[in-house]
PDB file of N, CA and C in Angstrom:
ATOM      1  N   UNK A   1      34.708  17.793 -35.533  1.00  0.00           N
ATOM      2  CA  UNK A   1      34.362  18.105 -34.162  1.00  0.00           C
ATOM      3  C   UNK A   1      35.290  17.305 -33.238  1.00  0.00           C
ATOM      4  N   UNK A   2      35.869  17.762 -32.165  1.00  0.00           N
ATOM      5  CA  UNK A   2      36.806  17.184 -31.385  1.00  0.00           C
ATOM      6  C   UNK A   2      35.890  16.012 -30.178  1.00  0.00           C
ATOM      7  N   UNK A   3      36.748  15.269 -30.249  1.00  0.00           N
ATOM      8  CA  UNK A   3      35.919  14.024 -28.595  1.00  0.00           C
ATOM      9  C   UNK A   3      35.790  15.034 -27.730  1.00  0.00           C
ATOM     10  N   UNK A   4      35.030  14.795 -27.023  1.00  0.00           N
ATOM     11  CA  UNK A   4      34.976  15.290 -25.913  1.00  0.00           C
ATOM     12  C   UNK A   4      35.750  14.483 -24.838  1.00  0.00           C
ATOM     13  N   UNK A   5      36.360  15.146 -23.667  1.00  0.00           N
ATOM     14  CA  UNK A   5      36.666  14.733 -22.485  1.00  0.00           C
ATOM     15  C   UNK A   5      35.683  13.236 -21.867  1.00  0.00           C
ATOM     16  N   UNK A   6      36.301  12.390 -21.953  1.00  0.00           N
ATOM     17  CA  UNK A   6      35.353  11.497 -21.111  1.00  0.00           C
ATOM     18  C   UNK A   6      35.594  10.909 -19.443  1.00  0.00           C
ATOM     19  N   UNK A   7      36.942  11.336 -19.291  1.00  0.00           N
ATOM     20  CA  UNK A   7      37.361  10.825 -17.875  1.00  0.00           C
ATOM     21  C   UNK A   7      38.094  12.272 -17.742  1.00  0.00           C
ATOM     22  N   UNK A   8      38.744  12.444 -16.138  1.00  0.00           N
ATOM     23  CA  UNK A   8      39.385  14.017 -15.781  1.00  0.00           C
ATOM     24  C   UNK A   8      39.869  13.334 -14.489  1.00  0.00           C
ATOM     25  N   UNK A   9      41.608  13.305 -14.843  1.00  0.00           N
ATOM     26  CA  UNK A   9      41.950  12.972 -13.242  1.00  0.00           C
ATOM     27  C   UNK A   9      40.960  14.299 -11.667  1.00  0.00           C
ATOM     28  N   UNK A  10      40.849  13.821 -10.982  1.00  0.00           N
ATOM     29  CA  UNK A  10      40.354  14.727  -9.651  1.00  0.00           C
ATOM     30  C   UNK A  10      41.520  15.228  -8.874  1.00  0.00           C
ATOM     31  N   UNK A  11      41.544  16.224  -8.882  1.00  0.00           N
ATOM     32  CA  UNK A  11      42.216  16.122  -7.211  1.00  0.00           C
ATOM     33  C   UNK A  11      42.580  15.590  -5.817  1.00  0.00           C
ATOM     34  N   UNK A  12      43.862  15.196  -5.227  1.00  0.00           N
ATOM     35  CA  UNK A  12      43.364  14.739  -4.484  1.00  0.00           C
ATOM     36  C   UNK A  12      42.138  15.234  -3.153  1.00  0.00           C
ATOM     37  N   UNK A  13      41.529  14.146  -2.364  1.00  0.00           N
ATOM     38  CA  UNK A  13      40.519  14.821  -1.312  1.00  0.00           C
ATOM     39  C   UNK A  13      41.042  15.691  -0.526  1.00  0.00           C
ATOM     40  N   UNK A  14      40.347  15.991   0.504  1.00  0.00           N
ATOM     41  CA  UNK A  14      41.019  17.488   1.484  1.00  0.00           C
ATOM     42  C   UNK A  14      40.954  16.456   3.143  1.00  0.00           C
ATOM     43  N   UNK A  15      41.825  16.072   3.492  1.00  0.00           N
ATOM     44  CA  UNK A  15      41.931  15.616   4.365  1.00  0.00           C
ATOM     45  C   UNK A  15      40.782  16.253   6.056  1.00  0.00           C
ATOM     46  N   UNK A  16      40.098  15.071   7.128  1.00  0.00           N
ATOM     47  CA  UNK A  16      39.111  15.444   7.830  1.00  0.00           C
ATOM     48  C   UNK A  16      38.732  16.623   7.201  1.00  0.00           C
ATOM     49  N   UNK A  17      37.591  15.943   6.311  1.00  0.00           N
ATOM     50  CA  UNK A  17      36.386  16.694   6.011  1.00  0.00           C
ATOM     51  C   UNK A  17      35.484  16.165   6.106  1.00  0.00           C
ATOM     52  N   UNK A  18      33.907  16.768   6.017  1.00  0.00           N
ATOM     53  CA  UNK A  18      32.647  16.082   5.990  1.00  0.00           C
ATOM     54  C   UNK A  18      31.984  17.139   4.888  1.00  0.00           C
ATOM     55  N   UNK A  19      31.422  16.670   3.599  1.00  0.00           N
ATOM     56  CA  UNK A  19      30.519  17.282   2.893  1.00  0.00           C
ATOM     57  C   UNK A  19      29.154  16.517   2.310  1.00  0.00           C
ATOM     58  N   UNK A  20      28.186  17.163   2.230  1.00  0.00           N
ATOM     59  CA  UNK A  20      27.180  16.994   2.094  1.00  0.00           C
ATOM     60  C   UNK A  20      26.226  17.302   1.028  1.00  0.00           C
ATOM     61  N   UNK A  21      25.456  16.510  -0.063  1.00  0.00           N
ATOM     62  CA  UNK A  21      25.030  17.217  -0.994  1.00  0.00           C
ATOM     63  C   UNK A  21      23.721  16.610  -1.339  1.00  0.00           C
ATOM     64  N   UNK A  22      22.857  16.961  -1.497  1.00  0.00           N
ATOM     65  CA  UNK A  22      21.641  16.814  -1.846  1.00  0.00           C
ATOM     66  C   UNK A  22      21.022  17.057  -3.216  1.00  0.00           C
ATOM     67  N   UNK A  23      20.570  15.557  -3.696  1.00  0.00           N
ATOM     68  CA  UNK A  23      20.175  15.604  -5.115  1.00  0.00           C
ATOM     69  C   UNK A  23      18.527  15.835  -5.246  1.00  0.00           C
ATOM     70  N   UNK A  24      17.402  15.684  -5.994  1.00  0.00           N
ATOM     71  CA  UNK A  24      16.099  15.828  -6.363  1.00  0.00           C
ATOM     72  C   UNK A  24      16.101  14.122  -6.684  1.00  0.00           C
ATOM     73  N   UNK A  25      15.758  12.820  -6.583  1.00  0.00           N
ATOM     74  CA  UNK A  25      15.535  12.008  -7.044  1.00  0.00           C
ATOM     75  C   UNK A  25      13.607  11.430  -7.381  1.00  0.00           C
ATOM     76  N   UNK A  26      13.159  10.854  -8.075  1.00  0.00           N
ATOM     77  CA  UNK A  26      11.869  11.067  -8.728  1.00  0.00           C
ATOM     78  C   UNK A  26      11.187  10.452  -7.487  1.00  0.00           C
ATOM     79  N   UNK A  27      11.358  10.341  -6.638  1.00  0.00           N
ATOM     80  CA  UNK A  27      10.855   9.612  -5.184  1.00  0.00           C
ATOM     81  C   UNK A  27      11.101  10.829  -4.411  1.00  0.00           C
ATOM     82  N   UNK A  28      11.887  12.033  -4.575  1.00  0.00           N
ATOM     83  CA  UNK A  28      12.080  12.776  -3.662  1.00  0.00           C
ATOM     84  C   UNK A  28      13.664  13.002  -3.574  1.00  0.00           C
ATOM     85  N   UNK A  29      13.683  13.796  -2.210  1.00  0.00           N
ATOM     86  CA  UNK A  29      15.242  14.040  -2.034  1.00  0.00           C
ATOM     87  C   UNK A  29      16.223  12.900  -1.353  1.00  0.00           C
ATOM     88  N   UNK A  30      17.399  12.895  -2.042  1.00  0.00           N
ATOM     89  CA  UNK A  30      18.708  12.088  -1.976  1.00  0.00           C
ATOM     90  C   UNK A  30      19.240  12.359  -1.003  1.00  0.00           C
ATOM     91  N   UNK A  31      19.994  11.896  -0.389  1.00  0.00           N
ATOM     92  CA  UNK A  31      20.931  12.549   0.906  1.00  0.00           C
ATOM     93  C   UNK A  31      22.632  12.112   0.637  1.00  0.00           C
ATOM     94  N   UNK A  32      23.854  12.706   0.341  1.00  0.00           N
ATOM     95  CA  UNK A  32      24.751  12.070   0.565  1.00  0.00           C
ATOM     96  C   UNK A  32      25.731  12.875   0.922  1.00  0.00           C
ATOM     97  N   UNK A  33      26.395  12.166   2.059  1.00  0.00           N
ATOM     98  CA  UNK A  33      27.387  12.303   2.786  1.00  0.00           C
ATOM     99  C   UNK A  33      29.033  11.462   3.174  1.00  0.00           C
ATOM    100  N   UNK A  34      29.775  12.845   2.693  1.00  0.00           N
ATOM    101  CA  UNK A  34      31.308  12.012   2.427  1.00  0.00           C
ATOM    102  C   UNK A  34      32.030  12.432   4.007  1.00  0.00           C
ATOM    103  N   UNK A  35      32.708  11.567   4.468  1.00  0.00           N
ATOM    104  CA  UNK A  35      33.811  11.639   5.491  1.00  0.00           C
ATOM    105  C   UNK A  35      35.006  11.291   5.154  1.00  0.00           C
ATOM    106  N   UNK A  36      35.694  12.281   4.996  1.00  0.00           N
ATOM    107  CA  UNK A  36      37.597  11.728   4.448  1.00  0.00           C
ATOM    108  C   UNK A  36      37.988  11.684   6.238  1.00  0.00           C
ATOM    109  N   UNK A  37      39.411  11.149   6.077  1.00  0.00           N
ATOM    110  CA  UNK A  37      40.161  10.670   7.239  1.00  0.00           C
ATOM    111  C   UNK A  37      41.641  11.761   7.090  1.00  0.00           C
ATOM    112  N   UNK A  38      42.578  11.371   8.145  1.00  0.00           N
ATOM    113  CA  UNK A  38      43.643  12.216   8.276  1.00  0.00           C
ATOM    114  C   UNK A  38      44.516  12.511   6.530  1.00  0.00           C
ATOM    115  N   UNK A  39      44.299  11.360   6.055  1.00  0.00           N
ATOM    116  CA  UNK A  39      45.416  11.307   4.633  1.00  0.00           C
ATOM    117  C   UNK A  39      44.534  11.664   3.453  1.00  0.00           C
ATOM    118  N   UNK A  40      43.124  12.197   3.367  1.00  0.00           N
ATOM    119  CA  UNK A  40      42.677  12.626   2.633  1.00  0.00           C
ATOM    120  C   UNK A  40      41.603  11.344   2.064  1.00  0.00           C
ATOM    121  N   UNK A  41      41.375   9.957   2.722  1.00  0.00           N
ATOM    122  CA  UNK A  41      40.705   9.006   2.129  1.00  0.00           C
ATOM    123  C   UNK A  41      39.300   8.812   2.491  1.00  0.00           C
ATOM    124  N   UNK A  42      38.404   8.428   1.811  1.00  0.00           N
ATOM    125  CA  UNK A  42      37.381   8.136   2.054  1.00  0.00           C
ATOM    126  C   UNK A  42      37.078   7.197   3.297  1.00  0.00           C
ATOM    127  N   UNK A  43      36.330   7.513   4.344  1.00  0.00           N
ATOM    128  CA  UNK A  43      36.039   7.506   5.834  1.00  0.00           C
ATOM    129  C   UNK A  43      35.059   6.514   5.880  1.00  0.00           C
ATOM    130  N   UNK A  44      34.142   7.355   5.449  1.00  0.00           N
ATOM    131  CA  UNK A  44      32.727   6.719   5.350  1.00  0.00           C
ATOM    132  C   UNK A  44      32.101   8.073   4.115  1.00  0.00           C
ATOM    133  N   UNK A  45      31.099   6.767   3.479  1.00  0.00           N
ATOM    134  CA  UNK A  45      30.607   7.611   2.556  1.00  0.00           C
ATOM    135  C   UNK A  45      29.013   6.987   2.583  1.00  0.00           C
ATOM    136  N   UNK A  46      27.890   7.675   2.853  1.00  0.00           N
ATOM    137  CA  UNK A  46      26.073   7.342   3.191  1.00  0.00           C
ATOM    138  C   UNK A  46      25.330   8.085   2.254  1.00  0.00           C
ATOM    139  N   UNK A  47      24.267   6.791   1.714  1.00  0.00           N
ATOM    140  CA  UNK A  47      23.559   7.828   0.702  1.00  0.00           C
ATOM    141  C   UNK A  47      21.906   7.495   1.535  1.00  0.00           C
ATOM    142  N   UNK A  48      21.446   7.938   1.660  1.00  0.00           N
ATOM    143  CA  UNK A  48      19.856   8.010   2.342  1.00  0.00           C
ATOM    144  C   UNK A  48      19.031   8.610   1.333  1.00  0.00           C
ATOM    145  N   UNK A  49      18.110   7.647   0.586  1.00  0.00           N
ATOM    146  CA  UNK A  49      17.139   7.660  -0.209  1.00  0.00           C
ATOM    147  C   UNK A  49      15.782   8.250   0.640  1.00  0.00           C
ATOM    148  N   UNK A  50      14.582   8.724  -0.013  1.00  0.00           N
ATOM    149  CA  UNK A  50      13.441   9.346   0.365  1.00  0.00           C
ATOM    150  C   UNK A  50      12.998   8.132   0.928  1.00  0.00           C
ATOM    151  N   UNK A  51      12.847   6.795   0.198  1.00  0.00           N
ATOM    152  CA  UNK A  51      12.041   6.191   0.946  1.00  0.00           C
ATOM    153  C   UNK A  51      12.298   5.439   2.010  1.00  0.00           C
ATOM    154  N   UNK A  52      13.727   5.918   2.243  1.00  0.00           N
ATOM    155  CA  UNK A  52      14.107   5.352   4.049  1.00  0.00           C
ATOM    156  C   UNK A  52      13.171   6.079   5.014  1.00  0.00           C
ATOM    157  N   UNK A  53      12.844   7.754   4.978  1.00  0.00           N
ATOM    158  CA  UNK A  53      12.074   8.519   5.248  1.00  0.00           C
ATOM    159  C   UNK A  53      10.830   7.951   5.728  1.00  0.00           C
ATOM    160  N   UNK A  54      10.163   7.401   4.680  1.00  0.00           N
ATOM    161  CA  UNK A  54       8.604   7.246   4.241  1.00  0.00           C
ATOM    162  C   UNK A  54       7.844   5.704   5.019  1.00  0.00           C
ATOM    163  N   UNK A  55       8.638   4.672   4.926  1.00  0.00           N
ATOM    164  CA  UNK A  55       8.489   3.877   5.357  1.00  0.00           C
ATOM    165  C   UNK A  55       7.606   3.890   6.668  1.00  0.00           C
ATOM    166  N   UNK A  56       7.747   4.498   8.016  1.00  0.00           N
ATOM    167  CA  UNK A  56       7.605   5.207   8.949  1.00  0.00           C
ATOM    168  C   UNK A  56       5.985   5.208   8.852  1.00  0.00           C
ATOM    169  N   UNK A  57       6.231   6.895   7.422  1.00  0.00           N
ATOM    170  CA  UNK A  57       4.316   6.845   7.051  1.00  0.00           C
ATOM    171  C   UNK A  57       3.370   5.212   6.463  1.00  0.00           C
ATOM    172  N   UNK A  58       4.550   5.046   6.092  1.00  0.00           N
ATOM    173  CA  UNK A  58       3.504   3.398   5.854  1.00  0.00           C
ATOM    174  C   UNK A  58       3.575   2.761   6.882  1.00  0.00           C
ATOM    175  N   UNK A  59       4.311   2.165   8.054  1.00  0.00           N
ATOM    176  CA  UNK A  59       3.572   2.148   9.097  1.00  0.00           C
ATOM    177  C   UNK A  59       2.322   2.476  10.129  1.00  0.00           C
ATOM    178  N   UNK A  60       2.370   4.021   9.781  1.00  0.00           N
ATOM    179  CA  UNK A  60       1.351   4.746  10.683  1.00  0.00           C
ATOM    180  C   UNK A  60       0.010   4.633   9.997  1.00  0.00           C
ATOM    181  N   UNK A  61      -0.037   4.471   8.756  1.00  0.00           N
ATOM    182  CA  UNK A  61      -1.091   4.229   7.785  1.00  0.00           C
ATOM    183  C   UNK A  61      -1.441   2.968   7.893  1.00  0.00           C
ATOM    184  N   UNK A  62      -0.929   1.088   7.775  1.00  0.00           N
ATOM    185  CA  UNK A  62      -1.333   0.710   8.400  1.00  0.00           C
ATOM    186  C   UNK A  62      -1.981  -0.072   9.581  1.00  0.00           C
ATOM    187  N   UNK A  63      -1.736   1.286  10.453  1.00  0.00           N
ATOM    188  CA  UNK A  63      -2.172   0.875  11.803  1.00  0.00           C
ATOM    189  C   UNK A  63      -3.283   0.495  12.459  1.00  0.00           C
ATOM    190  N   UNK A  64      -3.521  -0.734  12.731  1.00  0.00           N
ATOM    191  CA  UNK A  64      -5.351  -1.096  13.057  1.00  0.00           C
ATOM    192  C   UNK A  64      -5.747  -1.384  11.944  1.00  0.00           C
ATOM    193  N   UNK A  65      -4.559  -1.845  10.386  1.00  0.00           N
ATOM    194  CA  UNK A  65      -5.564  -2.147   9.186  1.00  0.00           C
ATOM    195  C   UNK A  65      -4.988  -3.774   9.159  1.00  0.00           C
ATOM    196  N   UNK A  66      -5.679  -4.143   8.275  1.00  0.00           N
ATOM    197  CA  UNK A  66      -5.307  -5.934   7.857  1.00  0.00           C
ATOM    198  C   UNK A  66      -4.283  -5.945   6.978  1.00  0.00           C
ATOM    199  N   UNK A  67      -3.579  -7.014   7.201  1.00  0.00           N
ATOM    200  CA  UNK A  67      -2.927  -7.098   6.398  1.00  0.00           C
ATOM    201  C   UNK A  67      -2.897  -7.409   5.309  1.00  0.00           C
ATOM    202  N   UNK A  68      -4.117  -7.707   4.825  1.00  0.00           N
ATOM    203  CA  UNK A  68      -4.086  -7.707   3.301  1.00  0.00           C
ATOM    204  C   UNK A  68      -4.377  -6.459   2.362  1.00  0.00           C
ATOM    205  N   UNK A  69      -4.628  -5.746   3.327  1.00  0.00           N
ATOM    206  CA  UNK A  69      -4.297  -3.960   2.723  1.00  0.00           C
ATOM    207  C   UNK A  69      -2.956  -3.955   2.514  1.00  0.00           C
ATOM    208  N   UNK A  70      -1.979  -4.273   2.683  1.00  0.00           N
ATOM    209  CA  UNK A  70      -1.092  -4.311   2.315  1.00  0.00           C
ATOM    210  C   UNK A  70      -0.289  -3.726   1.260  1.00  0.00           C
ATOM    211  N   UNK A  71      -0.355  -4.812  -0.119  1.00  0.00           N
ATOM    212  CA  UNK A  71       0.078  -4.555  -1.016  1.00  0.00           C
ATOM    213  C   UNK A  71      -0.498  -3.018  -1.631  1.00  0.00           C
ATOM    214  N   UNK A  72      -1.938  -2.781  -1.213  1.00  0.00           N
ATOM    215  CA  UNK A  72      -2.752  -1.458  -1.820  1.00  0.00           C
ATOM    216  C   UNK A  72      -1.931   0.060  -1.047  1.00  0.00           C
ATOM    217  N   UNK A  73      -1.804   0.083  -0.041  1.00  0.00           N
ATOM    218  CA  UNK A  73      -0.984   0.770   0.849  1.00  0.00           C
ATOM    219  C   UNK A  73       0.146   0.862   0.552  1.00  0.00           C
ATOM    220  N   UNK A  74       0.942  -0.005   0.353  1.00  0.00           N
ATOM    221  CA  UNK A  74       2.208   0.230  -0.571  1.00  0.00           C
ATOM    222  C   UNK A  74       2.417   0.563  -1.447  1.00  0.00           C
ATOM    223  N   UNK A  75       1.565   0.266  -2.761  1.00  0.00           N
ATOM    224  CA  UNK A  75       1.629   0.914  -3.765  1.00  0.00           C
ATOM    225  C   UNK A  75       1.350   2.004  -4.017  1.00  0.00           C
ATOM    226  N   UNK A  76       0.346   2.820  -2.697  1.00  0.00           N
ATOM    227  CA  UNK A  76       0.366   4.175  -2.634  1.00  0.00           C
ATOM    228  C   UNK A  76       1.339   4.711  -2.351  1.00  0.00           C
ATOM    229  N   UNK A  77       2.249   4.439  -1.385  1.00  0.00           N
ATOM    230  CA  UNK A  77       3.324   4.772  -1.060  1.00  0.00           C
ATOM    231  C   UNK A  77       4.297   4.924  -1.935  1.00  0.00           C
ATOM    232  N   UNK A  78       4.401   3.818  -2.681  1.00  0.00           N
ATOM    233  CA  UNK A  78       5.384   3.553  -3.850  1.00  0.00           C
ATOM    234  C   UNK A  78       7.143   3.925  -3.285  1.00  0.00           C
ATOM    235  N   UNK A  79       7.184   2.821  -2.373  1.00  0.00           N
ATOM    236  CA  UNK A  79       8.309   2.918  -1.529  1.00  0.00           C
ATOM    237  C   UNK A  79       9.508   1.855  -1.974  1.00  0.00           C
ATOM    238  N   UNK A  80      10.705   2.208  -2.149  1.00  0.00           N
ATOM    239  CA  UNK A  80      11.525   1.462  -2.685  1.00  0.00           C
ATOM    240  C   UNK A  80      11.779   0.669  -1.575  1.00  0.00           C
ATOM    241  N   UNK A  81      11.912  -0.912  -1.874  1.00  0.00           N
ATOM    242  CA  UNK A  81      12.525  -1.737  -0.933  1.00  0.00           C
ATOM    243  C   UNK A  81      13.417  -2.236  -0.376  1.00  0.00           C
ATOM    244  N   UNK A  82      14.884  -1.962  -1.451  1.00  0.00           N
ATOM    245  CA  UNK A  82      16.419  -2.059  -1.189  1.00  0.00           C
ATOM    246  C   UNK A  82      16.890  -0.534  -0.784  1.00  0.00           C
ATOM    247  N   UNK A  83      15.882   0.496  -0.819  1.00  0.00           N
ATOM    248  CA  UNK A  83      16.663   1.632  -0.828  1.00  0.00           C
ATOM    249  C   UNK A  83      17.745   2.333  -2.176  1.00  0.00           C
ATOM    250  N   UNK A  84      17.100   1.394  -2.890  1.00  0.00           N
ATOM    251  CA  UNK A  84      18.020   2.274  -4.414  1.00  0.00           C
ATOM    252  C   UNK A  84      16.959   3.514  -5.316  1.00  0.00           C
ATOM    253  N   UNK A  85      16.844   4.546  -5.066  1.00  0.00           N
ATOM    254  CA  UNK A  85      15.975   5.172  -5.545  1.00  0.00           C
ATOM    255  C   UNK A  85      17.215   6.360  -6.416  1.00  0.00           C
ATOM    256  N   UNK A  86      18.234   5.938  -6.842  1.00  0.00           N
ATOM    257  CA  UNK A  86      19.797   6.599  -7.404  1.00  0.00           C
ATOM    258  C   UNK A  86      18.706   6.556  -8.437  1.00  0.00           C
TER     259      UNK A  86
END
């Protein structure tokens, strides 16, 4: 049986572009977004996890509660805290 391919030069990028692609991650949906520049290079590149989203609802949830609801509220939430939900 032959190796398989493990690396594949790319192409180069396509100079001012913006693309966008959206993954399923087990928290929900991924967000990522590439910006190349005039020579084809990476600009800016943003990945926005679900639970940047969510956070928000754990605020509004709890509102007027103690804070030692806390930890129970969060774990409903089950909200990532660095934002790595890759």
């Amino acid at each position: 049986m032959p190796e398989p391919e493990t690396t594949k030069e790319l192409p180069p990028l396509a100079p001012e572009k913006l693309a966008v692609s959206l993954a399923e991650g087990w928290r929900g949906e991924i967000c990522h977004v590439a910006l190349t520049n005039s020579t084809g290079q990476l600009r800016r590149y943003k990945i926005t996890d679900p639970s940047f989203h969510n956070w928000m609802g754990l605020a509004l949830a709890m509102r007027n509660e103690a804070i030692s609801d806390f930890p129970i509220c969060n774990k409903s939430f089950n909200l990532s805290y660095c934002g790595f939900d890759l």
